[in-house]
Protein backbone atom coordinates (compact mmCIF):
# COMPACT_ATOMS: atom_id res chain seq x y z
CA UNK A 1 23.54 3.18 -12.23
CA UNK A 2 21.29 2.53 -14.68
CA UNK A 3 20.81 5.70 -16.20
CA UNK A 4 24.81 5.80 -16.61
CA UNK A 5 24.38 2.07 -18.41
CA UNK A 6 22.14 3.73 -20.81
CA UNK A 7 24.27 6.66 -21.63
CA UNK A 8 27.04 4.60 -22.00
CA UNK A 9 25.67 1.90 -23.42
CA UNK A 10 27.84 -1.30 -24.81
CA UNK A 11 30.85 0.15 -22.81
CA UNK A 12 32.79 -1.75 -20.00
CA UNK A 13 30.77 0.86 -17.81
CA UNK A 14 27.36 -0.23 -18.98
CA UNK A 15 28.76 -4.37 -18.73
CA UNK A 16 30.00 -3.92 -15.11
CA UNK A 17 27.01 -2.35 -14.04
CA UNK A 18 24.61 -4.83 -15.59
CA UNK A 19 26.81 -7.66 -13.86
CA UNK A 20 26.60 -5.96 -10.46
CA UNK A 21 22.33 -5.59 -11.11
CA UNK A 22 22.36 -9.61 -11.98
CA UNK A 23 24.48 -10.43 -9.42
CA UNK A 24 22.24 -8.45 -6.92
CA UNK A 25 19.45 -9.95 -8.03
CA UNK A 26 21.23 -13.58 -8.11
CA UNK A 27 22.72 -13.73 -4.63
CA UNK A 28 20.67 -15.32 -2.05
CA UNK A 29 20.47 -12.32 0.92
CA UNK A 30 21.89 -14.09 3.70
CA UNK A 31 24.93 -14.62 1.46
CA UNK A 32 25.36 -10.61 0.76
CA UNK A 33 24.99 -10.07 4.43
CA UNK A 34 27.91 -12.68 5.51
CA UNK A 35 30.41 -11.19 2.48
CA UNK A 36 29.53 -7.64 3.98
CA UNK A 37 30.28 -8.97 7.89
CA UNK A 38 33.32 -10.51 6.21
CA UNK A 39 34.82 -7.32 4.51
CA UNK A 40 33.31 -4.72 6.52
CA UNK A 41 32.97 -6.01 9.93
CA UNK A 42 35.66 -8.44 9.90
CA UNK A 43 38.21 -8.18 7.38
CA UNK A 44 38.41 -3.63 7.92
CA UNK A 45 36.50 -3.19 10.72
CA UNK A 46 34.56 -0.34 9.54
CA UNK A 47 30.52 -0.74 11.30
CA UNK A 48 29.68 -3.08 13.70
CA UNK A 49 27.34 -6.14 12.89
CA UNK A 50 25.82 -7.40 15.67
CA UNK A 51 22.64 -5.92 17.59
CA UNK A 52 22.11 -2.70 18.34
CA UNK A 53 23.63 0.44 19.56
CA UNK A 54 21.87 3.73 21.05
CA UNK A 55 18.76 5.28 20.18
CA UNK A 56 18.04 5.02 16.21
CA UNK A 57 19.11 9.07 15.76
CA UNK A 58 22.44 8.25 17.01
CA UNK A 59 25.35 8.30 15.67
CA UNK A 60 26.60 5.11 16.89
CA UNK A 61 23.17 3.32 16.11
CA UNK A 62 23.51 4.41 12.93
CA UNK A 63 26.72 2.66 12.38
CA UNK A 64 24.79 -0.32 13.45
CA UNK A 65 22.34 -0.47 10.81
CA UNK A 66 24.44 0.62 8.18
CA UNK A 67 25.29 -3.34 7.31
CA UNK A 68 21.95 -4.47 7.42
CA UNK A 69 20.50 -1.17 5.88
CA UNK A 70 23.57 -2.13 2.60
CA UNK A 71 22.08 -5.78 2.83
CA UNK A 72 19.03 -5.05 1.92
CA UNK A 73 19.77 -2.20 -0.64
CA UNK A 74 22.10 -4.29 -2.44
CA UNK A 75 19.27 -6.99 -3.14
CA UNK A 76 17.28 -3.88 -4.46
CA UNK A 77 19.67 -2.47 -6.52
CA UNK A 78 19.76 -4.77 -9.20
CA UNK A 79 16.07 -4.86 -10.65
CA UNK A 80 15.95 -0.61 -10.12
CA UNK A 81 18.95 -0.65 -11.96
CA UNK A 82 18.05 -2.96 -14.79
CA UNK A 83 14.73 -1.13 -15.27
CA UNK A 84 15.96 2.09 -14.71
CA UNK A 85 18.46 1.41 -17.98
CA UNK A 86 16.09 -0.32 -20.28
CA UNK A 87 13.64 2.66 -19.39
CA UNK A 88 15.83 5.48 -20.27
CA UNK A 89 17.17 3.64 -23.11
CA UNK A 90 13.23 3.56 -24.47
CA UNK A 91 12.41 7.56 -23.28
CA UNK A 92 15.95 8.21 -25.23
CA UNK A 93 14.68 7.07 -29.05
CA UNK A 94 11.51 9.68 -28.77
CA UNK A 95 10.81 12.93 -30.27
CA UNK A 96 11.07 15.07 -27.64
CA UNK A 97 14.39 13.84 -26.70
CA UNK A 98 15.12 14.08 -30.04
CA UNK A 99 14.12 18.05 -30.19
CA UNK A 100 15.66 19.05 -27.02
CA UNK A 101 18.84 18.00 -28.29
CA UNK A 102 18.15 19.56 -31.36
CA UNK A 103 17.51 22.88 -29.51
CA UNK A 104 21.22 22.93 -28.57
CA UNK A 105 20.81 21.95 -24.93
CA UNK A 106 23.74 20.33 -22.86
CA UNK A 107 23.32 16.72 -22.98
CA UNK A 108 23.88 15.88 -19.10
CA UNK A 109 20.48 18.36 -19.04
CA UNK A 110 18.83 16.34 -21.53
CA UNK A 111 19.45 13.19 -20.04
CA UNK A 112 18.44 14.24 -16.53
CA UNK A 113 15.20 16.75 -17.38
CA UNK A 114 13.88 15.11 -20.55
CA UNK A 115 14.52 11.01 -20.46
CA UNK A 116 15.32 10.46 -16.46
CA UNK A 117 12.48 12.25 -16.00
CA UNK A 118 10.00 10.35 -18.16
CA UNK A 119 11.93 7.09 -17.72
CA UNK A 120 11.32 6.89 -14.18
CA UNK A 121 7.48 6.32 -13.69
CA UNK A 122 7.33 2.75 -14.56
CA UNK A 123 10.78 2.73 -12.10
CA UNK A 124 9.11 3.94 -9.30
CA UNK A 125 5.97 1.65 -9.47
CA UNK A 126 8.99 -1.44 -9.33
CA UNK A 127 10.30 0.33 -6.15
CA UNK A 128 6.89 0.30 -4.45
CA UNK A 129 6.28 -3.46 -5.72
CA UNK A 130 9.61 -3.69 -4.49
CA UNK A 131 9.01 -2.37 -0.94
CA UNK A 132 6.92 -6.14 -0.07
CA UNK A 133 10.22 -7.59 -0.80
CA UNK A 134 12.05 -5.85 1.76
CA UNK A 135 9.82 -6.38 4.55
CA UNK A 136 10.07 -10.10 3.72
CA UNK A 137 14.24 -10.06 3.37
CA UNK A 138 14.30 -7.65 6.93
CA UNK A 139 13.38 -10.81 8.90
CA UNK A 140 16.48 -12.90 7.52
CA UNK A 141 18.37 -9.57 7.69
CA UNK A 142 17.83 -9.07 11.26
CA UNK A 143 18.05 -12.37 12.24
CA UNK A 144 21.61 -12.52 10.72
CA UNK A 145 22.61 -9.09 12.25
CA UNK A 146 20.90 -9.59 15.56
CA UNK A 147 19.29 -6.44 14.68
CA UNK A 148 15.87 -6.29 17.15
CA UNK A 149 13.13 -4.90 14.50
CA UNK A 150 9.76 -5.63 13.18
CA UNK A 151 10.66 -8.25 11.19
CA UNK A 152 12.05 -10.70 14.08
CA UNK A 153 9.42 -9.21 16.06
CA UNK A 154 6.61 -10.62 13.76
CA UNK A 155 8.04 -13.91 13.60
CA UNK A 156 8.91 -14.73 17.29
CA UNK A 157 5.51 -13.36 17.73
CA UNK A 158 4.01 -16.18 15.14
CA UNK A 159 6.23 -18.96 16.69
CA UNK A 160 5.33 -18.29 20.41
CA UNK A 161 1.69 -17.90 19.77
CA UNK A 162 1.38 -14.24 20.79
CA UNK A 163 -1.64 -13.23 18.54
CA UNK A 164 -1.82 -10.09 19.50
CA UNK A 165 1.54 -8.97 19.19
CA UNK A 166 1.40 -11.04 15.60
CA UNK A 167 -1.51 -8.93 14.27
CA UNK A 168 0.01 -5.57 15.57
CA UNK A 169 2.91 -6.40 14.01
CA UNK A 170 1.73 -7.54 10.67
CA UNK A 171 -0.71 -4.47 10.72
CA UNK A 172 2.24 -1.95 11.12
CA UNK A 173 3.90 -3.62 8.39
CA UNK A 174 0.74 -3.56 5.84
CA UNK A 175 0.16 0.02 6.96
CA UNK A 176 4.11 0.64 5.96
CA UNK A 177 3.47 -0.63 2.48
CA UNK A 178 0.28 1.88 1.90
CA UNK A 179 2.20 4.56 2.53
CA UNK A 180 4.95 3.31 0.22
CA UNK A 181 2.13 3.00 -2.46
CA UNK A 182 0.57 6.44 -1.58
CA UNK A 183 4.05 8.23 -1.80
CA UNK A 184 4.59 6.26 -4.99
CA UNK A 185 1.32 7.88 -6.22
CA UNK A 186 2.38 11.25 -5.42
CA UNK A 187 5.43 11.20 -7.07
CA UNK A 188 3.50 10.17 -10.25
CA UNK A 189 1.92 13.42 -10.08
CA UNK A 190 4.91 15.24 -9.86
CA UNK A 191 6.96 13.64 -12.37
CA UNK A 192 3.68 13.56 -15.28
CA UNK A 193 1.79 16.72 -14.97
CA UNK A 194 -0.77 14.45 -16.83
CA UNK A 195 -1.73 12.30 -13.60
CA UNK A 196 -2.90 15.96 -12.34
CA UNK A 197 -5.08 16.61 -15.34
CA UNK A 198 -2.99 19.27 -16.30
């Protein structure tokens, strides 16, 4: 979305999207997930929003986390977006954008190999910032969808006193955002050969 906003930029396409990333970023979560119970559970019936159904590789139980799962992406959405536009829109005004086009290449190639490419490294440190923010808007999430995960876990641990389970829980979810930052890492070294020392 936001690489589209940049391409397009100043058209109705690039204004809608930027409302959708505000509005994202505006709406309180538990709001987003009562619309989407509303429309999609309610109103056309299309996934089911309360608790869970089979195993997690299911097919059914996948249906049953695809509202909360939209819940929290749509909170998400709007600050990736954002940056991702105002990113691409800097990688766009330099030289080597600049020279690929002027080599005669397609511009849907130099917009995804040249400035996506460059544009997204300060985009991918947001989305492991990001990832705390989750963990913090799964326990509302789950509460609302009477979803049993780690995030209602954690906190009905805290409120009936259950240490242990409270540090196990809290320790699963720290070691969750390492690996987000360590897969963040490596996809700096993929996307700037420079990070390699190449």
């Amino acid at each position: 979305m936001g690489t589209l906003g940049a391409v397009w930029r100043g058209s109705f396409l690039d204004r809608a999207i930027m409302a959708f990333s505000v509005a994202g970023v505006s709406l309180p979560i538990f709001f987003i997930c009562l619309l989407l119970i509303q429309l999609l559970g309610v109103k056309w019936q299309l996934f089911p929003f309360i608790g869970r159904g089979d195993p997690l590789w299911t097919l059914e139980d996948l249906r049953h986390i695809a509202l909360p799962a939209l819940s929290l992406g749509l909170i998400f959405i709007g600050p990736v977006a954002r940056m991702t536009r105002s990113s691409v829109l800097e990688v766009l005004k330099l030289d080597h954008v600049r020279t690929a086009r002027s080599k005669g290449l397609k511009e849907r190639r130099v917009i995804i190999k040249h400035a996506l490419r460059n544009a997204l490294l300060p985009v991918i440190t947001r989305v492991g910032l990001q990832a705390g923010y989750l963990l913090d808007g799964a326990v509302v999430t789950e509460t609302i969808f009477s979803y049993p995960g780690i995030g209602r876990l954690s906190v009905g641990a805290i409120l009936s006193a259950d240490y242990p389970l409270a540090q196990g829980c809290i320790l699963v979810l720290a070691l969750a955002f390492i690996i987000i930052n360590m897969i963040v890492d490596m996809l700096y070294a993929l996307l700037d050969p420079r990070v390699q020392g190449k």
